[in-house]
Protein backbone atom coordinates (compact mmCIF):
# COMPACT_ATOMS: atom_id res chain seq x y z
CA UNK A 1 23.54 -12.01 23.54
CA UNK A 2 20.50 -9.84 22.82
CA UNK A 3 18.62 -9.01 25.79
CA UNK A 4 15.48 -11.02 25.66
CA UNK A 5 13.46 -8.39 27.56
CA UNK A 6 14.21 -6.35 24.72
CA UNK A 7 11.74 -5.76 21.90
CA UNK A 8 13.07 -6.59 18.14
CA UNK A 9 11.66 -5.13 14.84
CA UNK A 10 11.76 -7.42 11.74
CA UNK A 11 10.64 -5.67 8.11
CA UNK A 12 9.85 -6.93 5.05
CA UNK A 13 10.42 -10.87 5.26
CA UNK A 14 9.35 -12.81 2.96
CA UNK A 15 6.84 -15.23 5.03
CA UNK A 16 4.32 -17.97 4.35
CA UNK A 17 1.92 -18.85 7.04
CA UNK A 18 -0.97 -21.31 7.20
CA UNK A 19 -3.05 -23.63 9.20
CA UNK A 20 -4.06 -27.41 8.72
CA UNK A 21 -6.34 -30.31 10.52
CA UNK A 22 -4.38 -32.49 11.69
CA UNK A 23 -4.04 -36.21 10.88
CA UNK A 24 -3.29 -37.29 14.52
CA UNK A 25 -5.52 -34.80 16.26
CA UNK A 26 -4.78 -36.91 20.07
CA UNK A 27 -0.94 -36.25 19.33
CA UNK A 28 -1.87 -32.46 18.40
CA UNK A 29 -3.54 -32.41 21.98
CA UNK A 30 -0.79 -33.74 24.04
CA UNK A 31 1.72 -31.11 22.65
CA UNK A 32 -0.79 -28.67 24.67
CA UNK A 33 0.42 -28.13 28.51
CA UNK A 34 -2.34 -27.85 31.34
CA UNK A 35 -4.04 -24.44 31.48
CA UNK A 36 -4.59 -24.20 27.60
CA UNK A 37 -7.01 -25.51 25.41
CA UNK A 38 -6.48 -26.57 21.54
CA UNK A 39 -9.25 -25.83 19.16
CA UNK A 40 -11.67 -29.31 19.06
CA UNK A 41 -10.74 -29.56 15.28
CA UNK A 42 -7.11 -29.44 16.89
CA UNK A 43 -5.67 -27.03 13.80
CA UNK A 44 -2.15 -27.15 13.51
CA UNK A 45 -0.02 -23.23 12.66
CA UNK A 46 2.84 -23.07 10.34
CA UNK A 47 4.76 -20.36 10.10
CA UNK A 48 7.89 -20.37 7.70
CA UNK A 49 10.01 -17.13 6.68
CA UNK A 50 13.15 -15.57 5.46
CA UNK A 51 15.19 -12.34 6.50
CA UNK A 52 17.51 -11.71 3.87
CA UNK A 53 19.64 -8.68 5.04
CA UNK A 54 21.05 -7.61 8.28
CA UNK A 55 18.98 -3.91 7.17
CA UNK A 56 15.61 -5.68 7.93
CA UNK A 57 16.23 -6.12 11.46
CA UNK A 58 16.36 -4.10 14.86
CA UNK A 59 19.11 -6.48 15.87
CA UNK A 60 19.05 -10.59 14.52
CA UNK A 61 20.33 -10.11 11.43
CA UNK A 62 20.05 -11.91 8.65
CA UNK A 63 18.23 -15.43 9.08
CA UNK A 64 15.37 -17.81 8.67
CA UNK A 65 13.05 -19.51 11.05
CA UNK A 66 10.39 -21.91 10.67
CA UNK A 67 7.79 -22.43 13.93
CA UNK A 68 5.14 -24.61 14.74
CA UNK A 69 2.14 -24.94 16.91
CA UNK A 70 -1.09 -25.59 17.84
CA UNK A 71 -3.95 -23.18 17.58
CA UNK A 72 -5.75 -22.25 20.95
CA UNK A 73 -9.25 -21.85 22.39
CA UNK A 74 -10.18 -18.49 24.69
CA UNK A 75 -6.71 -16.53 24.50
CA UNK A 76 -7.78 -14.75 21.52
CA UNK A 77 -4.73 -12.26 20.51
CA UNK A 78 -6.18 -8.79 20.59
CA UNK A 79 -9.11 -7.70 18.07
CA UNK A 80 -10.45 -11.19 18.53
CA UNK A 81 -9.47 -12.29 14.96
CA UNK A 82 -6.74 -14.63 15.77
CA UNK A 83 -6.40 -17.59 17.99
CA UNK A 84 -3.87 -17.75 20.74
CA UNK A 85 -0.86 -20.04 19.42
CA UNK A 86 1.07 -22.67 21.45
CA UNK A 87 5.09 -22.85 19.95
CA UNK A 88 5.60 -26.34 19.33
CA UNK A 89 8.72 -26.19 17.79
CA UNK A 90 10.93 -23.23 16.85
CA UNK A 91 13.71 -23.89 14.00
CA UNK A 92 15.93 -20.66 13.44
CA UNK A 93 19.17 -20.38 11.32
CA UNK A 94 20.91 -18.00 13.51
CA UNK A 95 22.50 -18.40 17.33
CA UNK A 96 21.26 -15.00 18.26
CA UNK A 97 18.07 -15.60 17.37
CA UNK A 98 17.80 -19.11 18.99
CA UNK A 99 19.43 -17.61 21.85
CA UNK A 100 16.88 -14.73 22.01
CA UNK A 101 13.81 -17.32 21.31
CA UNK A 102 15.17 -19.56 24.06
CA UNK A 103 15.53 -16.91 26.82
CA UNK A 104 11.80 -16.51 26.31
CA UNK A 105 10.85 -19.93 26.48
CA UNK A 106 10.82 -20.61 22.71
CA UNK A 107 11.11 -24.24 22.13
CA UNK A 108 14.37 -23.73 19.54
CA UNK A 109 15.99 -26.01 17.39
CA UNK A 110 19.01 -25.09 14.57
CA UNK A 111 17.99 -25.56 10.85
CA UNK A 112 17.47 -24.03 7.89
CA UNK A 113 14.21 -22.13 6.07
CA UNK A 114 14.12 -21.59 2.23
CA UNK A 115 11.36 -20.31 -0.04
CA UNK A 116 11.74 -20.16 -3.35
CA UNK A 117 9.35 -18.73 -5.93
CA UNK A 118 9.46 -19.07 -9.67
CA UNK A 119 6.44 -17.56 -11.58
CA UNK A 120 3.14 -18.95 -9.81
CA UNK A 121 5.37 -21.85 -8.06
CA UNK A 122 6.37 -21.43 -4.73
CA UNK A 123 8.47 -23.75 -2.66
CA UNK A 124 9.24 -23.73 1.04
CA UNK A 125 11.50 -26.69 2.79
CA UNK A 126 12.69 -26.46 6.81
CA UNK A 127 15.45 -28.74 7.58
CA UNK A 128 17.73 -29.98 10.74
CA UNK A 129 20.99 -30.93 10.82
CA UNK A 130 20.57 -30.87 6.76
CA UNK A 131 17.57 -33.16 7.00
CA UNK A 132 14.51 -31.97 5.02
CA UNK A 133 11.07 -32.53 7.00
CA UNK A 134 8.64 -29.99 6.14
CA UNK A 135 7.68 -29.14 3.15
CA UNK A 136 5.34 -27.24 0.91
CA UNK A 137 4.27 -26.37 -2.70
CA UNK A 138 1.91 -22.83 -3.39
CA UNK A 139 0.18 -21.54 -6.36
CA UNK A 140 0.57 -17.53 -5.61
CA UNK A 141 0.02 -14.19 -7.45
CA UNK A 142 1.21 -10.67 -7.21
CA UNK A 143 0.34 -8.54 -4.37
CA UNK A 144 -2.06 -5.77 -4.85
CA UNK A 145 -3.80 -2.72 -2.16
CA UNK A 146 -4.55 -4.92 0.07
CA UNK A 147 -3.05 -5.21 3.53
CA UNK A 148 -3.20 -7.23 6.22
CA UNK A 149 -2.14 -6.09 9.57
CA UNK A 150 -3.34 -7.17 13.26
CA UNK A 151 -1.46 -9.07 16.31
CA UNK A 152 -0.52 -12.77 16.48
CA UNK A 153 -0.73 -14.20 20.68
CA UNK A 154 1.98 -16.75 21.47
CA UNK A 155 2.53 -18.71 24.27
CA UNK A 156 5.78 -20.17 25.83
CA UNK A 157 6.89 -22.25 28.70
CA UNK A 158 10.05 -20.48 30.98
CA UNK A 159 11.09 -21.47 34.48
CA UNK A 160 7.96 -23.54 35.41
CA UNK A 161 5.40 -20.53 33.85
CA UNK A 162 2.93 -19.96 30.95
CA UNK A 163 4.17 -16.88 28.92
CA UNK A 164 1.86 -14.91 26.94
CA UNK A 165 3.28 -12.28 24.50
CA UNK A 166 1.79 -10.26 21.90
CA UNK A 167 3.16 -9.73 18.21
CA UNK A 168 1.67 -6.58 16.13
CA UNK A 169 2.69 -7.34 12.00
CA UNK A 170 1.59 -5.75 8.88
CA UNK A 171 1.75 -7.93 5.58
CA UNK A 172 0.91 -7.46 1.43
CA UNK A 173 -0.43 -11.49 0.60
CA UNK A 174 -0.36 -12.13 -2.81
CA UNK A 175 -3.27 -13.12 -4.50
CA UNK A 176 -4.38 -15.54 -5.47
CA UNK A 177 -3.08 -17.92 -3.20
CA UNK A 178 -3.21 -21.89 -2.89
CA UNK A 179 -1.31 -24.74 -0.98
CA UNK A 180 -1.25 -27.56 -2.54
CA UNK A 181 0.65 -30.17 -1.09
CA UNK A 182 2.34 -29.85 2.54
CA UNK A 183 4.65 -32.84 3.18
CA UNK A 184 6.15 -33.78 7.18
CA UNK A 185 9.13 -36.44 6.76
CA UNK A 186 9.46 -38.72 9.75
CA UNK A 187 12.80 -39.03 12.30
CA UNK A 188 11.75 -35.76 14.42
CA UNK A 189 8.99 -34.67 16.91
CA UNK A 190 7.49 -32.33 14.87
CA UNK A 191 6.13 -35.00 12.68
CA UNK A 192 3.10 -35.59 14.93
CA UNK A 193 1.92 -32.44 13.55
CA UNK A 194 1.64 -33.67 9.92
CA UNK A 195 -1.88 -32.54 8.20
CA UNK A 196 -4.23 -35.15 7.36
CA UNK A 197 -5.48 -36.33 4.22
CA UNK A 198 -7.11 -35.27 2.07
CA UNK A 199 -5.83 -31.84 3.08
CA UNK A 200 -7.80 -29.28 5.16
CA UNK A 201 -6.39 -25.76 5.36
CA UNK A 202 -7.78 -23.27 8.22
CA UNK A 203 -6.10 -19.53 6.93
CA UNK A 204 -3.02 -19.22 4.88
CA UNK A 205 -1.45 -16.25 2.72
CA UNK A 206 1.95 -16.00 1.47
CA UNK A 207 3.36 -12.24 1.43
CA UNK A 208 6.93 -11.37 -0.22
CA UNK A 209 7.29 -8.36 2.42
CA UNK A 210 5.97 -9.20 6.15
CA UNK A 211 6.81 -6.70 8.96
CA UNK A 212 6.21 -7.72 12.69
CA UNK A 213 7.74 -6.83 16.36
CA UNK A 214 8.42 -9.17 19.02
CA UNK A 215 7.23 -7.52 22.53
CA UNK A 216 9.48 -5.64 25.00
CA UNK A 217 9.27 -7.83 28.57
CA UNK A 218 7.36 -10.73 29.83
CA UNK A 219 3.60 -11.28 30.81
CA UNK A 220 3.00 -14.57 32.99
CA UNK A 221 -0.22 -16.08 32.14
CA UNK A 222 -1.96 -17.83 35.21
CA UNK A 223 -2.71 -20.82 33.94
CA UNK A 224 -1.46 -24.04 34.63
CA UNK A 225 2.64 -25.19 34.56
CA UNK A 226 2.59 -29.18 33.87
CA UNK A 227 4.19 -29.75 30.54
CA UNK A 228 2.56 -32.18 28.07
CA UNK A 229 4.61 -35.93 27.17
CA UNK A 230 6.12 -35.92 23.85
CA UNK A 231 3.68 -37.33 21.03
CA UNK A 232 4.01 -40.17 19.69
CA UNK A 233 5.21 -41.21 16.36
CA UNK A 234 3.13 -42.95 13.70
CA UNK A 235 3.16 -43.64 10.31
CA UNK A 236 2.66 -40.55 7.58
CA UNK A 237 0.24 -40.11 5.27
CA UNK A 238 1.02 -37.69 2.56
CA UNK A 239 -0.83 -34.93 2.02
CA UNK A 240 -1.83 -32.97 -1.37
CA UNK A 241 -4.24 -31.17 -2.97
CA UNK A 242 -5.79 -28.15 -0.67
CA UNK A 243 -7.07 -24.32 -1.13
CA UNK A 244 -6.56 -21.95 1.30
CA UNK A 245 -7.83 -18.22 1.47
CA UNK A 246 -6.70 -14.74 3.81
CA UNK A 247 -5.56 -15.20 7.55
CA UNK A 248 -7.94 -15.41 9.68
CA UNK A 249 -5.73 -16.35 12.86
CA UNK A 250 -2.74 -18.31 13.90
């Protein structure tokens, strides 16, 4: 098992990450434990991405990982640019990873991550336990000079404390980019996150090579330690048809 006071380098993934208003903005809120805040518009983070050689790592491997979460008010990540993140759910092909994630209060599940691109169309699917229930469809271009670099600011929940790391990442998003439909399938918690409809995206970019670094040690955040209930399940409404621009935050 990797140490998980160790800090792990990850290069050139191929990652797409964007942001959505929820459909079921009270369910958003109760995923949120006492001593954070969620946005009021209660914008939902999804992060999905794919490692494909051992060579791109400090020490994982080869994998994908989908997570989830909800975006945060006054925890800003360094810079101010991007809102703090809550992990809501953390799906990761490999043991090492989800054994990593855990030991650092990651909420983990085993599944799988794909993206596929063909021309403008890009496809991304999360599944577990060979169940499909996130997916989305991307109009996307070629990357260019631009760059994209900054930190992310996650928060996790470990022996009855708020954890607070920061992750530096560089990225080259394509342009021009687009989601256009995002689609949660319901049997699993995470579909209390679904977006509403019509579709409202916060930040998104897809980039074909994403660098990032996951933080040596642990800082406790003194905020509060009660953990939210589980949301509750309601019926989905699809969602299509939305434009997204740069990153803006997480």
């Amino acid at each position: 098992m990797l140490d998980p006071a160790a800090p792990q380098l990850v290069v050139n993934s191929r990652t797409l990450f964007f942001s959505w208003v929820p459909a079921d903005p009270d369910a958003v809120a109760a995923l949120v434990p006492a001593g954070l805040r969620p946005r009021p518009d209660r914008q939902v983070f999804l992060n999905q991405y794919v490692v494909d050689d051992e060579t791109q790592t400090s020490g994982f491997g080869a994998y994908s990982l989908t997570y989830l979460g909800v975006s945060l008010m006054g925890v800003d990540a360094p810079g101010g640019l991007s809102p703090g993140g809550w992990w809501t759910h953390y799906v990761a092909s490999s043991r090492v990873v989800r054994d990593y994630a855990t030991a650092r209060g990651a909420p983990t599940f085993a599944g799988q991550t794909r993206i596929e691109a063909d021309g403008e169309d890009l496809f991304s699917e999360t599944e577990i336990d060979g169940t499909p229930l996130v997916r989305a469809r991307c109009r996307v271009g070629e990357t260019g000079h631009l760059i994209s670099s900054g930190h992310h600011r996650y928060f996790t929940h470990n022996d009855g404390q708020l954890l607070s790391s920061v992750y530096p990442y560089v990225a080259e998003p394509v342009t021009p980019f687009e989601v256009e439909s995002v689609e949660f399938l319901p049997g699993h918690p995470m579909y209390a996150l679904r977006p509403a409809n019509p579709l409202i995206i916060g930040f998104g970019y897809y980039s074909p090579r994403s660098s990032f670094a996951y933080p040596g040690g642990f800082t406790v955040y003194p905020g509060g330690t009660g953990m939210p209930e589980p949301a509750r399940q309601v019926h989905q409404v699809p969602a299509s048809l939305a434009r997204s621009g740069l990153p803006s935050g997480s």
